[in-house]
Structures are given as C-alpha cells and as structure tokens.
C-alpha atoms as a PDB file:
ATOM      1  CA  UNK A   1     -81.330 -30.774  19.115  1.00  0.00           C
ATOM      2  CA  UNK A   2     -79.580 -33.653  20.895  1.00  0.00           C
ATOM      3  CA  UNK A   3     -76.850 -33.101  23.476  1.00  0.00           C
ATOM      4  CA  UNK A   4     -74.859 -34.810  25.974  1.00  0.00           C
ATOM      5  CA  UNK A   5     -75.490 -32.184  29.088  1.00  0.00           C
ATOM      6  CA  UNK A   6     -73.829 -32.059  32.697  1.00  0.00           C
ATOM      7  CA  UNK A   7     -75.397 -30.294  35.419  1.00  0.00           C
ATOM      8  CA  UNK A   8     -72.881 -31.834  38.043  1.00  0.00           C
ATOM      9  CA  UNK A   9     -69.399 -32.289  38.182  1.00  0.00           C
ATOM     10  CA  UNK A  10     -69.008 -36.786  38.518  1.00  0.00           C
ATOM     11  CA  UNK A  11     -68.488 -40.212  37.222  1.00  0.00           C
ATOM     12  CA  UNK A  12     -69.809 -41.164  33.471  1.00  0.00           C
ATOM     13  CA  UNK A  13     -73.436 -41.796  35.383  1.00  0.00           C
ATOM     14  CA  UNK A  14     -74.362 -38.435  35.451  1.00  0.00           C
ATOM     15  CA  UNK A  15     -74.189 -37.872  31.723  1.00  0.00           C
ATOM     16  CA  UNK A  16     -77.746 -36.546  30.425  1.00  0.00           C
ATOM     17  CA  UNK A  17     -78.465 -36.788  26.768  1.00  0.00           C
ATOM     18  CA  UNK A  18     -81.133 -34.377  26.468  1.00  0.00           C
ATOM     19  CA  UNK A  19     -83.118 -31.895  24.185  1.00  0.00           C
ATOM     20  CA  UNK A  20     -81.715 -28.431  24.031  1.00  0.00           C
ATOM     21  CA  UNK A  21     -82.274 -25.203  22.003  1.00  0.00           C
ATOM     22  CA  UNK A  22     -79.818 -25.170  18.704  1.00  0.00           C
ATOM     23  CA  UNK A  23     -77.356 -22.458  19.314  1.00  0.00           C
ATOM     24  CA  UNK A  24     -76.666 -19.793  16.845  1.00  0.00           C
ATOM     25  CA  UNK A  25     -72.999 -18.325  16.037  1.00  0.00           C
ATOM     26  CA  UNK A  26     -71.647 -15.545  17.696  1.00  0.00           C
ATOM     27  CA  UNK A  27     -68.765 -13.236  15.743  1.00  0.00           C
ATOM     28  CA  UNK A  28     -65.951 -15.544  14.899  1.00  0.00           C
ATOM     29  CA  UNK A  29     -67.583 -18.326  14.622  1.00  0.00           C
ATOM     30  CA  UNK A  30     -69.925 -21.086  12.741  1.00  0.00           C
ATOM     31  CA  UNK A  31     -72.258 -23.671  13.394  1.00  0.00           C
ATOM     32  CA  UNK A  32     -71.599 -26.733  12.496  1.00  0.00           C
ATOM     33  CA  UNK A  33     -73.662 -29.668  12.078  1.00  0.00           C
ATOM     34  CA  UNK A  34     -71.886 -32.437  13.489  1.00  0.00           C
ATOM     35  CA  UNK A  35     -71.468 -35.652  11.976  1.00  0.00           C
ATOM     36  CA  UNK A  36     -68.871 -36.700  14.419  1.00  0.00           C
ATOM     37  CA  UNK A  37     -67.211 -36.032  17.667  1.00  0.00           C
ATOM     38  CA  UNK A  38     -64.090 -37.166  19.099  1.00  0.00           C
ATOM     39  CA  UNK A  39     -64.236 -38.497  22.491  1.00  0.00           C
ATOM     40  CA  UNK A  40     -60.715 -37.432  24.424  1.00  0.00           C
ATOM     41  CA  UNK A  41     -59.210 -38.228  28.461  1.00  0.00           C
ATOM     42  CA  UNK A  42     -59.910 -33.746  28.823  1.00  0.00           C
ATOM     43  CA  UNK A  43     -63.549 -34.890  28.246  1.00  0.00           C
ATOM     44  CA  UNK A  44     -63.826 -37.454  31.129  1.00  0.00           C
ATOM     45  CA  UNK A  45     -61.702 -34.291  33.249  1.00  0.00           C
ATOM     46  CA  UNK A  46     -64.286 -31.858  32.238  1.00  0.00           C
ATOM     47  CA  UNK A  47     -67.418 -34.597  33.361  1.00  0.00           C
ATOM     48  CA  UNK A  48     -65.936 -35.109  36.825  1.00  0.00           C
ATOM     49  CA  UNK A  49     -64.796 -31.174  37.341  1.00  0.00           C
ATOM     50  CA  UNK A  50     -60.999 -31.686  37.210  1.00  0.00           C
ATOM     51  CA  UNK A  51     -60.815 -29.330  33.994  1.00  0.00           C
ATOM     52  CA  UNK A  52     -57.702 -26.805  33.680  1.00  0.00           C
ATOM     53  CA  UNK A  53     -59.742 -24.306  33.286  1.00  0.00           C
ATOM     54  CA  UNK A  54     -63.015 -23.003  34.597  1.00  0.00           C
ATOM     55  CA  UNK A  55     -65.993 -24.860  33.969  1.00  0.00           C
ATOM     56  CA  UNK A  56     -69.224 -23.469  34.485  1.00  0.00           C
ATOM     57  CA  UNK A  57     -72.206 -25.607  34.628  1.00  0.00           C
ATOM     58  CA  UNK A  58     -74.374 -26.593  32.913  1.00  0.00           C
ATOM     59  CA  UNK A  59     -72.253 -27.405  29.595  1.00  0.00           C
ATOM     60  CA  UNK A  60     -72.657 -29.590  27.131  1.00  0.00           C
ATOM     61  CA  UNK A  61     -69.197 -32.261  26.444  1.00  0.00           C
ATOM     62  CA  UNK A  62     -67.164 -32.629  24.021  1.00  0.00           C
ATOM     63  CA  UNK A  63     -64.501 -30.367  21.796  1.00  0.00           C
ATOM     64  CA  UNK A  64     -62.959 -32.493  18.590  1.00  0.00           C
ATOM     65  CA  UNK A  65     -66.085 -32.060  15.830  1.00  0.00           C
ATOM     66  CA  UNK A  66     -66.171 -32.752  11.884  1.00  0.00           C
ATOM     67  CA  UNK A  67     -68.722 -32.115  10.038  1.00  0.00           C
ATOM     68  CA  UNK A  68     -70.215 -29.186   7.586  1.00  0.00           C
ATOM     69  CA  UNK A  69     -71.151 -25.510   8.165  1.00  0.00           C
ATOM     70  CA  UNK A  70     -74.778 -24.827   8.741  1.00  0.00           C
ATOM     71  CA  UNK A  71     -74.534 -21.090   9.418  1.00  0.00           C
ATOM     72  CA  UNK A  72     -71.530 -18.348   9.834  1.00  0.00           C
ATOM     73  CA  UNK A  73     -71.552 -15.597  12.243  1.00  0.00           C
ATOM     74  CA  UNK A  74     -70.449 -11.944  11.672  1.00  0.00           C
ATOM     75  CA  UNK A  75     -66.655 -11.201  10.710  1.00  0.00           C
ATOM     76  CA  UNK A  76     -65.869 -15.064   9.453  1.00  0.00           C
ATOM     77  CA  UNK A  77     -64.721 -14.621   6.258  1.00  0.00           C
ATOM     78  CA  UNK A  78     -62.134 -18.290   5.242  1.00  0.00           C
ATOM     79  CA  UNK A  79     -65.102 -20.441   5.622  1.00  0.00           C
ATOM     80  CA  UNK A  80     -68.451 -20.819   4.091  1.00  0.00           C
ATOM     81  CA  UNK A  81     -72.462 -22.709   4.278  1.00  0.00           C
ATOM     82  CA  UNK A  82     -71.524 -25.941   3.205  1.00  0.00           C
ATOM     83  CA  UNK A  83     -68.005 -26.331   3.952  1.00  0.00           C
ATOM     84  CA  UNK A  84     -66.306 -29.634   4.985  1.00  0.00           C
ATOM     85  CA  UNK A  85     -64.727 -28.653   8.245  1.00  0.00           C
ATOM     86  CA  UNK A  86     -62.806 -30.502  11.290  1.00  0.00           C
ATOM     87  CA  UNK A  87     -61.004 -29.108  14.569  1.00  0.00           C
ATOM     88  CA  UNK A  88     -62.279 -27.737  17.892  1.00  0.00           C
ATOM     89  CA  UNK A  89     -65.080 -26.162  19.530  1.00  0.00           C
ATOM     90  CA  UNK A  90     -63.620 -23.305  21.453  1.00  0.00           C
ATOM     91  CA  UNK A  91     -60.466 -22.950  24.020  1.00  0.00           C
ATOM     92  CA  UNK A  92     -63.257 -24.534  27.022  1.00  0.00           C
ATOM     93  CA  UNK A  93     -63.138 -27.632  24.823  1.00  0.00           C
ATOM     94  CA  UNK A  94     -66.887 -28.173  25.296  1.00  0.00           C
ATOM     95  CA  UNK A  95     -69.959 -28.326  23.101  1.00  0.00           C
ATOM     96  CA  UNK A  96     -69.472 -31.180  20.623  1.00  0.00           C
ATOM     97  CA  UNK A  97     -71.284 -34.369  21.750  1.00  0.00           C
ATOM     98  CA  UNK A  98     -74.354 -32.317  20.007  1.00  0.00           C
ATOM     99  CA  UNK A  99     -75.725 -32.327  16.931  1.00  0.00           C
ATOM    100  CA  UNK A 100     -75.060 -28.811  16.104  1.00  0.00           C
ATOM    101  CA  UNK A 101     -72.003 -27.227  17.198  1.00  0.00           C
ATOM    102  CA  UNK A 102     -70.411 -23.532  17.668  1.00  0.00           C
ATOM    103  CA  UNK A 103     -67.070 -23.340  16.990  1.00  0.00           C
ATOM    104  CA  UNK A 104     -64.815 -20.502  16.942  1.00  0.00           C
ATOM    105  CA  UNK A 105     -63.974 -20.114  13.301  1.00  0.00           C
ATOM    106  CA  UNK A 106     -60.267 -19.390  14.629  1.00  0.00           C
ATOM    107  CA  UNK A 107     -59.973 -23.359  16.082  1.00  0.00           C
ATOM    108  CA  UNK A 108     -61.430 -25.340  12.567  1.00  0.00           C
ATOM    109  CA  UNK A 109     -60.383 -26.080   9.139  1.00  0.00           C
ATOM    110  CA  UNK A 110     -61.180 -27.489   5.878  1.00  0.00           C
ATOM    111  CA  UNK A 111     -61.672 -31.453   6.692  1.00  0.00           C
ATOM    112  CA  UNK A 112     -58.859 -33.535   5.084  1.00  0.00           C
ATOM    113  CA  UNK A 113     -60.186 -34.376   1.510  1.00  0.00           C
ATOM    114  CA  UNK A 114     -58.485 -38.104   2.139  1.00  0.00           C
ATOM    115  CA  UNK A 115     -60.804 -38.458   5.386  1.00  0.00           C
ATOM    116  CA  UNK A 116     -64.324 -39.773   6.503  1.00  0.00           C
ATOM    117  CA  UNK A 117     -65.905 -37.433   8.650  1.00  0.00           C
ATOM    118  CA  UNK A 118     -65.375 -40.337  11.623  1.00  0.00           C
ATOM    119  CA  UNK A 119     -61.688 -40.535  11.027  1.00  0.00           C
ATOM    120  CA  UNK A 120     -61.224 -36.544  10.985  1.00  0.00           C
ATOM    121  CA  UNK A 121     -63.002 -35.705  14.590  1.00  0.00           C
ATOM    122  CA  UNK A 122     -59.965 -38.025  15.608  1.00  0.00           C
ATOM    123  CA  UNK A 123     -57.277 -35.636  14.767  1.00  0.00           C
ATOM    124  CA  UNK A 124     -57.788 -32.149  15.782  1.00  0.00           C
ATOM    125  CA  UNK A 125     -56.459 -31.860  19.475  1.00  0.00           C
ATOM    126  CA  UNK A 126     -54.202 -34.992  19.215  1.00  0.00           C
ATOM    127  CA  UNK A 127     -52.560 -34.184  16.286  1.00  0.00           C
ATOM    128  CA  UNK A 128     -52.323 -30.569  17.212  1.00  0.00           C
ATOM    129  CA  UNK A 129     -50.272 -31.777  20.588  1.00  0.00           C
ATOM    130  CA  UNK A 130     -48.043 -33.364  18.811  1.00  0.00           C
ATOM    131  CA  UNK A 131     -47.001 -30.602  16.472  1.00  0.00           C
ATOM    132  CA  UNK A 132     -46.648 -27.906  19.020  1.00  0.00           C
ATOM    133  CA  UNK A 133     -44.749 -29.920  21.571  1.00  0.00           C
ATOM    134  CA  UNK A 134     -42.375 -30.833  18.737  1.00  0.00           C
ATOM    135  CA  UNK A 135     -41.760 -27.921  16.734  1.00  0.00           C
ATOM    136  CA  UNK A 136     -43.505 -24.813  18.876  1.00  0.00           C
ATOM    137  CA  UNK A 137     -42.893 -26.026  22.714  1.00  0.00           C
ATOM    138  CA  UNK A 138     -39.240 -27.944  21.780  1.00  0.00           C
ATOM    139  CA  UNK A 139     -38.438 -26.044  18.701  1.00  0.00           C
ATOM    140  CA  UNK A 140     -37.111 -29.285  17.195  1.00  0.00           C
ATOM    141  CA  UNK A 141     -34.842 -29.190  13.728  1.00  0.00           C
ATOM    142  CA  UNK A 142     -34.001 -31.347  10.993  1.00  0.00           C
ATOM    143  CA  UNK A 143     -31.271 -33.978  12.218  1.00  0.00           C
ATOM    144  CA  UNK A 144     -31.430 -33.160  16.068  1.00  0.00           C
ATOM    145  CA  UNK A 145     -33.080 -36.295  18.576  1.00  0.00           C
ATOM    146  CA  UNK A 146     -35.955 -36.577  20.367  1.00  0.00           C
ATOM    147  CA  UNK A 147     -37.236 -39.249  22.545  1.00  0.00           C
ATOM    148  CA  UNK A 148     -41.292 -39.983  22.655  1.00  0.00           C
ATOM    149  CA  UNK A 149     -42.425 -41.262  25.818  1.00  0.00           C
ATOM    150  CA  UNK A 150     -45.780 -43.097  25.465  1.00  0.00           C
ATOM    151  CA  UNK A 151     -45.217 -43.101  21.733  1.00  0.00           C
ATOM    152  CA  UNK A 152     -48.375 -45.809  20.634  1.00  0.00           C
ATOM    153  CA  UNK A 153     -50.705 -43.727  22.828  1.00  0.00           C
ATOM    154  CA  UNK A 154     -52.832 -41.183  20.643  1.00  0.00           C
ATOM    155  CA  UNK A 155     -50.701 -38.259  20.911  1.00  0.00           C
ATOM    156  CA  UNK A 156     -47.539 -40.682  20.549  1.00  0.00           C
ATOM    157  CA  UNK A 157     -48.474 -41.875  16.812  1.00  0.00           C
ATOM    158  CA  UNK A 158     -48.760 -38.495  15.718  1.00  0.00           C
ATOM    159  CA  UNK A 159     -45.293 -37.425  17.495  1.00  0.00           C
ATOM    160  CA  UNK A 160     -43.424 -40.165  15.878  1.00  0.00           C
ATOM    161  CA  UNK A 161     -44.832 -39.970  12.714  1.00  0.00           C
ATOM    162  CA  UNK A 162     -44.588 -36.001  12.526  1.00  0.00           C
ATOM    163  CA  UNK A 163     -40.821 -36.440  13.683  1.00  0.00           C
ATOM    164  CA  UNK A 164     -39.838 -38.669  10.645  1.00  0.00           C
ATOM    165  CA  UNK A 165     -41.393 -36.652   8.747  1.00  0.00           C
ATOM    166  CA  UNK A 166     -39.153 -33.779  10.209  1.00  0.00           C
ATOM    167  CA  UNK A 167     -36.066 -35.723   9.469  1.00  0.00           C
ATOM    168  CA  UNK A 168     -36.174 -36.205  13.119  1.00  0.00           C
ATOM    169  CA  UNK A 169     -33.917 -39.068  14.796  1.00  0.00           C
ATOM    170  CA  UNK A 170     -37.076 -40.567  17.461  1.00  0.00           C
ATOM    171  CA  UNK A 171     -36.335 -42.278  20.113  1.00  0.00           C
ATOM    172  CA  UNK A 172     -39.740 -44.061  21.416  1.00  0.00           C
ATOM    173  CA  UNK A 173     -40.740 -45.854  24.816  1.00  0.00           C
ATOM    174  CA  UNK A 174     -44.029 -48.322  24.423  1.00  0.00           C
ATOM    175  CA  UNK A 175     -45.278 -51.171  25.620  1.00  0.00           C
ATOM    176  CA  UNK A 176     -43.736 -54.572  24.195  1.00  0.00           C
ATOM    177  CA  UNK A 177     -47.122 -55.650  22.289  1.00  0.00           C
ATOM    178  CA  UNK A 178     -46.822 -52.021  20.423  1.00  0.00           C
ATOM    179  CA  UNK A 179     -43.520 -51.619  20.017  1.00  0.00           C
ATOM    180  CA  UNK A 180     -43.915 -53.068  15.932  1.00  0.00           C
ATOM    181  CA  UNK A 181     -46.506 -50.607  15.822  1.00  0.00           C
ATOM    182  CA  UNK A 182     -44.882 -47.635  16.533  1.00  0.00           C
ATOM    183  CA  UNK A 183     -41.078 -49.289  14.548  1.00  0.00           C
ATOM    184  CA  UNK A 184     -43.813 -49.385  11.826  1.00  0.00           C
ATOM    185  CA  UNK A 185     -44.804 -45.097  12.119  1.00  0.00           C
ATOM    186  CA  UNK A 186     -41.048 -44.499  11.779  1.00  0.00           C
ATOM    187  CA  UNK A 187     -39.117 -44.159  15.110  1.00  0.00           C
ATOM    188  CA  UNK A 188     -35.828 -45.158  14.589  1.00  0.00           C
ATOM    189  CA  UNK A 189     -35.330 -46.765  18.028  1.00  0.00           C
ATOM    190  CA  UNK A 190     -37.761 -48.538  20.329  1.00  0.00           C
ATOM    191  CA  UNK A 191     -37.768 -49.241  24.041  1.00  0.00           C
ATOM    192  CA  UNK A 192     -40.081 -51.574  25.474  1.00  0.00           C
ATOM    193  CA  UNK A 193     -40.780 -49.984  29.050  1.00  0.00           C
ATOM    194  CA  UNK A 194     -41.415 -53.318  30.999  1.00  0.00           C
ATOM    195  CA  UNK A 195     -37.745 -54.200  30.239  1.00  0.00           C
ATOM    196  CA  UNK A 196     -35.645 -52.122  29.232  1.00  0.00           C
ATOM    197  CA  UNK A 197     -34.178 -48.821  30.749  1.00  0.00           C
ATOM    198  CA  UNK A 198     -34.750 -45.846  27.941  1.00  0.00           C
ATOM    199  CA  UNK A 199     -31.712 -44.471  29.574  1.00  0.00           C
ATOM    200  CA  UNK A 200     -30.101 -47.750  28.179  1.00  0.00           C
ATOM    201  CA  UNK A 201     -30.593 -46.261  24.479  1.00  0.00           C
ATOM    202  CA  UNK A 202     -31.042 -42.161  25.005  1.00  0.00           C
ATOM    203  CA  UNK A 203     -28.048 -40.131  25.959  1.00  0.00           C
ATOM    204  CA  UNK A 204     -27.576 -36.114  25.398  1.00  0.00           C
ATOM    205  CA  UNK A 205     -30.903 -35.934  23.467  1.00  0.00           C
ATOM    206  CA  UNK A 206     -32.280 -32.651  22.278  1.00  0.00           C
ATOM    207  CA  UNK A 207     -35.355 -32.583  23.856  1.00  0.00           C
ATOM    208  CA  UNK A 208     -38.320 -34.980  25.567  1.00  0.00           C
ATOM    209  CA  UNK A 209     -41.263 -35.174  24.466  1.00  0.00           C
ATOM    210  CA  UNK A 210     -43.447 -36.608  27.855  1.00  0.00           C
ATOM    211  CA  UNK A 211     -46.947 -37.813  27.457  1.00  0.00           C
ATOM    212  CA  UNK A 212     -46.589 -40.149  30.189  1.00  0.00           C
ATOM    213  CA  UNK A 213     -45.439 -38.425  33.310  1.00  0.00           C
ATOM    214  CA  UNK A 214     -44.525 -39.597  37.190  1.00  0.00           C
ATOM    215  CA  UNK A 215     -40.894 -41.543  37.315  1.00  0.00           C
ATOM    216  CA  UNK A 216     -40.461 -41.687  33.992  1.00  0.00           C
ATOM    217  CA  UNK A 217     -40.324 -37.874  33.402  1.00  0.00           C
ATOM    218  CA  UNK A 218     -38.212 -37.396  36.339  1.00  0.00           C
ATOM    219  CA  UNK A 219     -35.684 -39.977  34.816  1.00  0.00           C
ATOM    220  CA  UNK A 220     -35.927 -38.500  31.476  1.00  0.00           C
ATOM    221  CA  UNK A 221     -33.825 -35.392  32.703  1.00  0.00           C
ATOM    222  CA  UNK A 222     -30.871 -37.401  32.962  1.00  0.00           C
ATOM    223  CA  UNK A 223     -30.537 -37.879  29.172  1.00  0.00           C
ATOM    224  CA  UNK A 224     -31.228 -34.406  28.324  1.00  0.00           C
ATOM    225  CA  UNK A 225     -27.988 -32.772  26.798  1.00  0.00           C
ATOM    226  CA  UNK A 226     -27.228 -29.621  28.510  1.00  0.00           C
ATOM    227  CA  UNK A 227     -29.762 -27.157  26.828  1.00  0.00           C
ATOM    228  CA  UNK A 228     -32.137 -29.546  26.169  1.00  0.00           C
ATOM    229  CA  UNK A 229     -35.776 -29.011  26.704  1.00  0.00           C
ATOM    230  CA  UNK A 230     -38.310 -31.091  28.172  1.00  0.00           C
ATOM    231  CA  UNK A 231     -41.914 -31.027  26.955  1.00  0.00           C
ATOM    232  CA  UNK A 232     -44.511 -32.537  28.808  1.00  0.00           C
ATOM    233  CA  UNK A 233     -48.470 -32.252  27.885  1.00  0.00           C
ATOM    234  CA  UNK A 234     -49.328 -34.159  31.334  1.00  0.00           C
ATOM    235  CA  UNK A 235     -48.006 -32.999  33.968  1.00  0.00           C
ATOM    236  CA  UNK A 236     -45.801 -29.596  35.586  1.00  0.00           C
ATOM    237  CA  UNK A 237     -41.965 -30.672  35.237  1.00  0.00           C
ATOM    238  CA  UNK A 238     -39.575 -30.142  38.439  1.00  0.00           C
ATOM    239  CA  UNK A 239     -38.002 -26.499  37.557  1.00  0.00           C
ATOM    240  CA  UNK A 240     -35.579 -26.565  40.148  1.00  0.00           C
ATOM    241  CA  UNK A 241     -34.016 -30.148  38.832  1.00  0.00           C
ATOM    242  CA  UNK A 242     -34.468 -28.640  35.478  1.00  0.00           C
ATOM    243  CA  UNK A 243     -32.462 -25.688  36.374  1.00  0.00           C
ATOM    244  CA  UNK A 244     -29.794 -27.968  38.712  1.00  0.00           C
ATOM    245  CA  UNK A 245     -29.064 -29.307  35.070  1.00  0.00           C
ATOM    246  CA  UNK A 246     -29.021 -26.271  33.182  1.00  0.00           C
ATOM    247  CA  UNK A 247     -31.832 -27.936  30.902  1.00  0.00           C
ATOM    248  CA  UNK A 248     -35.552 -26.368  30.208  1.00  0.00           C
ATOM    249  CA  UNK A 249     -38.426 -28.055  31.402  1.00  0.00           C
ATOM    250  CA  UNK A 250     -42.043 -27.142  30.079  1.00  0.00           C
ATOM    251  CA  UNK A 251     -45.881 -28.209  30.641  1.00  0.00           C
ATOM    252  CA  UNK A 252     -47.964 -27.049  28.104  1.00  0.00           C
ATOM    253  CA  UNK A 253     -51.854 -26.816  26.803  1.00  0.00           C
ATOM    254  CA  UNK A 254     -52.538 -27.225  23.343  1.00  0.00           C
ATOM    255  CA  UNK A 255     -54.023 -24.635  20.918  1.00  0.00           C
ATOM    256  CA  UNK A 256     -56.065 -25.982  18.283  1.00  0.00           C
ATOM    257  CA  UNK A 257     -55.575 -23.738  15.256  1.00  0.00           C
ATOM    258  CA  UNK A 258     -56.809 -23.316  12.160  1.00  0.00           C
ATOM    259  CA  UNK A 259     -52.791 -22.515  10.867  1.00  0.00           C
ATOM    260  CA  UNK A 260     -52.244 -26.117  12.618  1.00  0.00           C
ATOM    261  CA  UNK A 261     -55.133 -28.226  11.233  1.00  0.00           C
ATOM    262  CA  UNK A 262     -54.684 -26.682   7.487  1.00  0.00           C
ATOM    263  CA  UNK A 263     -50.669 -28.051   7.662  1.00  0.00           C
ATOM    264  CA  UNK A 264     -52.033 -31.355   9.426  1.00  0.00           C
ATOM    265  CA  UNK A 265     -55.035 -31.600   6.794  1.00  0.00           C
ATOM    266  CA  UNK A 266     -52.401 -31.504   3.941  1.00  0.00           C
ATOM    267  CA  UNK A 267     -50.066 -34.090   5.438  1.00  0.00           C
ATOM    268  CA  UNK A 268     -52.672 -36.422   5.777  1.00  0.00           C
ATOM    269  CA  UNK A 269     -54.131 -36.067   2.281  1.00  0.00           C
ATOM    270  CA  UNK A 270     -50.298 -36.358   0.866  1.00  0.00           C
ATOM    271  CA  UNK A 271     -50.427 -39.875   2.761  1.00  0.00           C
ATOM    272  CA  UNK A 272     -47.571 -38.512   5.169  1.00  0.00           C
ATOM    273  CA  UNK A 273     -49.727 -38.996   8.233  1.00  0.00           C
ATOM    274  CA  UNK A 274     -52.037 -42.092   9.312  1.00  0.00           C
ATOM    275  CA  UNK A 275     -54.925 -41.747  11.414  1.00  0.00           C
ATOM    276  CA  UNK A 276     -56.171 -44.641  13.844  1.00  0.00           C
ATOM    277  CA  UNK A 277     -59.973 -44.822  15.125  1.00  0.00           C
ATOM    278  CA  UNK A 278     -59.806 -47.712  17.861  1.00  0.00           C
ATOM    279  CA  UNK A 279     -64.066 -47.393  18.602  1.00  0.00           C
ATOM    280  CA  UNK A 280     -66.761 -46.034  16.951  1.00  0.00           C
ATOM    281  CA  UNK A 281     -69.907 -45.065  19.073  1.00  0.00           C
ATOM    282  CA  UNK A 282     -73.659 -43.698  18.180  1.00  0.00           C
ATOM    283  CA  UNK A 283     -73.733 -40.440  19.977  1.00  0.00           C
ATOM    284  CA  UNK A 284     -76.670 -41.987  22.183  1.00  0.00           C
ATOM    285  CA  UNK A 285     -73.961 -43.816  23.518  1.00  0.00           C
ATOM    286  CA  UNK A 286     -71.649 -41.292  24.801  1.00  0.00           C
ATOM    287  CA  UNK A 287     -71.786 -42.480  28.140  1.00  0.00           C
ATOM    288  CA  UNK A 288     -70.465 -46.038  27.124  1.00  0.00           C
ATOM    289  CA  UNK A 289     -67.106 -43.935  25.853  1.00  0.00           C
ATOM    290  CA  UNK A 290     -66.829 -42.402  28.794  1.00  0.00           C
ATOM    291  CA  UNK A 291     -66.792 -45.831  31.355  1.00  0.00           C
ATOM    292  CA  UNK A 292     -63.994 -46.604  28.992  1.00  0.00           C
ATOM    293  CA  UNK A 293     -62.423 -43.639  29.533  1.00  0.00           C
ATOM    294  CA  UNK A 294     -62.637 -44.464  33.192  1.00  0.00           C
ATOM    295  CA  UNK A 295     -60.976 -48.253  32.673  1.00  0.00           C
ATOM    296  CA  UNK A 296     -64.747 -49.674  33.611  1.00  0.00           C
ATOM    297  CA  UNK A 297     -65.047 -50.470  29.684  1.00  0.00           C
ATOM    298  CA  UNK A 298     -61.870 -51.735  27.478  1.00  0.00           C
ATOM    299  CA  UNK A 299     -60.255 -48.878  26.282  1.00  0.00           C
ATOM    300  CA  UNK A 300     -59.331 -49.656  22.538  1.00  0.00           C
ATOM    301  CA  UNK A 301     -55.865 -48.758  20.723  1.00  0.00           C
ATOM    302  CA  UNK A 302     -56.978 -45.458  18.879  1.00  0.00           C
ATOM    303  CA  UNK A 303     -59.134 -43.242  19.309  1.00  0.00           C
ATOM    304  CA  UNK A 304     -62.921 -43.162  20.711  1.00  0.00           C
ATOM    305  CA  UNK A 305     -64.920 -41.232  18.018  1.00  0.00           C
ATOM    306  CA  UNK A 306     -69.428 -40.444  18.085  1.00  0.00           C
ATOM    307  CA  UNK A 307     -71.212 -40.853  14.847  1.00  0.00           C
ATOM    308  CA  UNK A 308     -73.809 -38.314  14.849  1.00  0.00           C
ATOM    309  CA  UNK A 309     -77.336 -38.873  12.829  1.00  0.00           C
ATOM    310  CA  UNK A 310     -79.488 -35.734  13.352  1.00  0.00           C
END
C-alpha cells in the first residue's frame, strides 16, 4: 500500500509517500481501509518531532481516519468486516495518511449515517476536544457560563455548538470577519478580539474553555468566579496564579473514544451538530496540507481532510 512515511523529524519537505507492507490487526483492533484522513496542527508536530509523546521513527502520519473495516483482530467484538467506521488510529495519533489503517477498536465508531466519508475524518479528535474540555475537563451544567476562546477555529465550532446544545450560556472570542459565523453556531455573546476586551463582556464565569493560549489565557483568570476552572487544550496554565485566585487551572490531551464518537455520531445525524471541511486533498498530496499547516500555503476555514483511492 500507499503511505505518507517520515524517517526524520522536519519541515513538510521531508514527507515520503512511499510503498509499504499492509499491516495486519493486532488484539483490539481493525484494519481499516481508508477512504479519508483528516489532516490536524498534532500532525505537522509529529512531522517536525515536537510530538507530546514519544515518537519513534520511522512512522507513518496521520490519526483522524473514516472509512470501512477490512479485517478485525482477536477480542474485537462491537465492530464487524464491512462496517462504516470513523475516529482515531491509536493514542500515538499516527498511521492514517495510508490506505489501510490499524486502529485500536477502543478509539473508532460507527461513521455518522448523515456523513460522507470526507466530512467524518473531520470530526473525530476535534469534536472529541470539545466534549471533554466542556463536560469531562470543566464538568460544565445546564444554565452555568462558559467563555470559548478561539471559538471559529476547529475545536471552537464544536465547543460552541456542543454548549448550546447543553443549555450552556457561551461566551465566544473570534476574529471580526467570523464573528456571524460563530453568532450563527449559537453563542449567545460574541467578542471580536481586535477590539474589544472579552473582559468587557465576561465576569464570574464558570469556567474557560482556552484554545488559544499566551496573554489571552493569562487574562482569562480574571473573569473566572472563584471556583471556576480553566481548561486549556494548548498550552500548561500558571498553577500558582490559579491557586492565588482560588480557581482551577487545567491542560489537557484528548482521548478519542469510541463512548465519545457514538454520542457525537448521533448528534450529528439528529442535525444538532454541523461539520465544516475548509480543503479537500488527494492523499498524493499530503505534503501540500502540510505547507498549509505551516502558513507557507493558505490555511482554509475548516478543516484539511485526504481523499484516499486505493
């Protein structure tokens, strides 16, 4: 088969799409034959070796997949040959810019009936974000307020859109062009970052959900109520400000499961949440998704997603 391969940690440039042996499953998991792959920032982290976790080389990129089980492994019993799946490789996030996958049958799903294959390998690990850093990380409740930094980015849509959904009261920072956009997901209040001061708006909120990091979370402790929590899925808060204000402060990795996709599948097939591709690429061109990743490219609105044809 086809795969995107790196045998050094760099810039997009050192991509190799290459012939490798298909792998088989292990226990716990299936192989999938991929008919798309989502193309995320961890990916371009991964390529140049600034990964969270350890990376050992070679690998081959890539961790949001849909497509359909070609094989099952021992002790996988909720899916089956032929099934329609979507989510994540494995907790490396690596192996899906292929076209056959492993996954671990623990981190995929039944694909949303509503979806294309190309608009499901969007969700999985942005979706998933949202969801935990709402309800698992923040432990958010029906009529408490929560303010979305970078709420038109990927992870942002889903946020605001899972928070109405929650009965929620959002509060969400974007960029002036997108602020209709993300009025038009459902946040009650929007605050165009270039000029206005969030802190304007947001007073004694619940919790924070940041996804953009720097000055911005370190001014979004000041609106906290005391008790509040912080969530951020970029960067490690300041515990000892957190603690100065008797508030919680928490960075977090997600973990794709297949609990979280099967809850995410069924809001998006009951029209409650709205997926948005922003490029789609022939896996041979992998390497062009990546220079946008960098900024070399225009990065679109939405996300990057490979079409696979084995």
């Amino acid at each position: 088969m086809m795969a995107w391969r790196v045998h050094e940690f760099g810039p997009p440039d050192i991509m190799q799409f290459e012939r490798i042996p298909r792998p088989a499953p292990g226990p716990g998991e299936v192989l999938v034959k991929v008919s798309a792959a989502g193309v995320g920032p961890w990916d371009g982290w991964i390529r140049s070796g600034n990964s969270a976790l350890p990376q050992p080389l070679p690998l081959t990129l890539g961790s949001d997949l849909a497509g359909v089980v070609e094989a099952v492994g021992p002790d996988v019993t909720n899916l089956r040959v032929g099934d329609q799946v979507y989510g994540v490789t494995n907790p490396r996030f690596i192996g899906a810019y292929a076209e056959y996958a492993v996954a671990s049958a623990a981190m995929v799903a039944h694909k949303p009936t509503s979806l294309s294959h190309i608009e499901a390998a969007s969700v999985p690990v942005i979706a998933v974000t949202a969801w935990q850093g709402l309800f698992d990380q923040a432990q958010l409740m029906t009529g408490q307020t929560v303010l979305i930094h970078g709420a038109a980015g990927n992870v942002g849509a889903y946020a605001v859109q899972l928070a109405r959904q929650a009965g929620l009261r959002t509060i969400a920072t974007a960029a002036a062009e997108d602020l209709a956009y993300v009025r038009e997901l459902g946040a009650d209040t929007v605050v165009g970052y270039q000029s206005q001061h969030f802190e304007d708006v947001a007073r004694d909120v619940d919790a924070v959900l940041d996804l953009v990091g720097g000055d911005t979370q370190t001014r979004s402790f000041q609106v906290l109520r005391r008790g509040g929590r912080l969530i951020s899925a970029v960067s490690q808060p300041d515990q000892k400000l957190a603690k100065s204000l008797g508030v919680d402060a928490t960075f977090f990795l997600v973990n794709v499961t297949t609990r979280h996709l099967t809850e995410i599948a069924g809001l998006i097939d009951s029209r409650t949440l709205r997926t948005r591709v922003g490029a789609v690429l022939p896996l041979a061109d992998a390497r062009k998704a990546h220079l946008m990743l960098e900024g070399i490219q225009r990065l679109p609105k939405g996300k990057i997603v490979l079409t696979v044809t084995a």
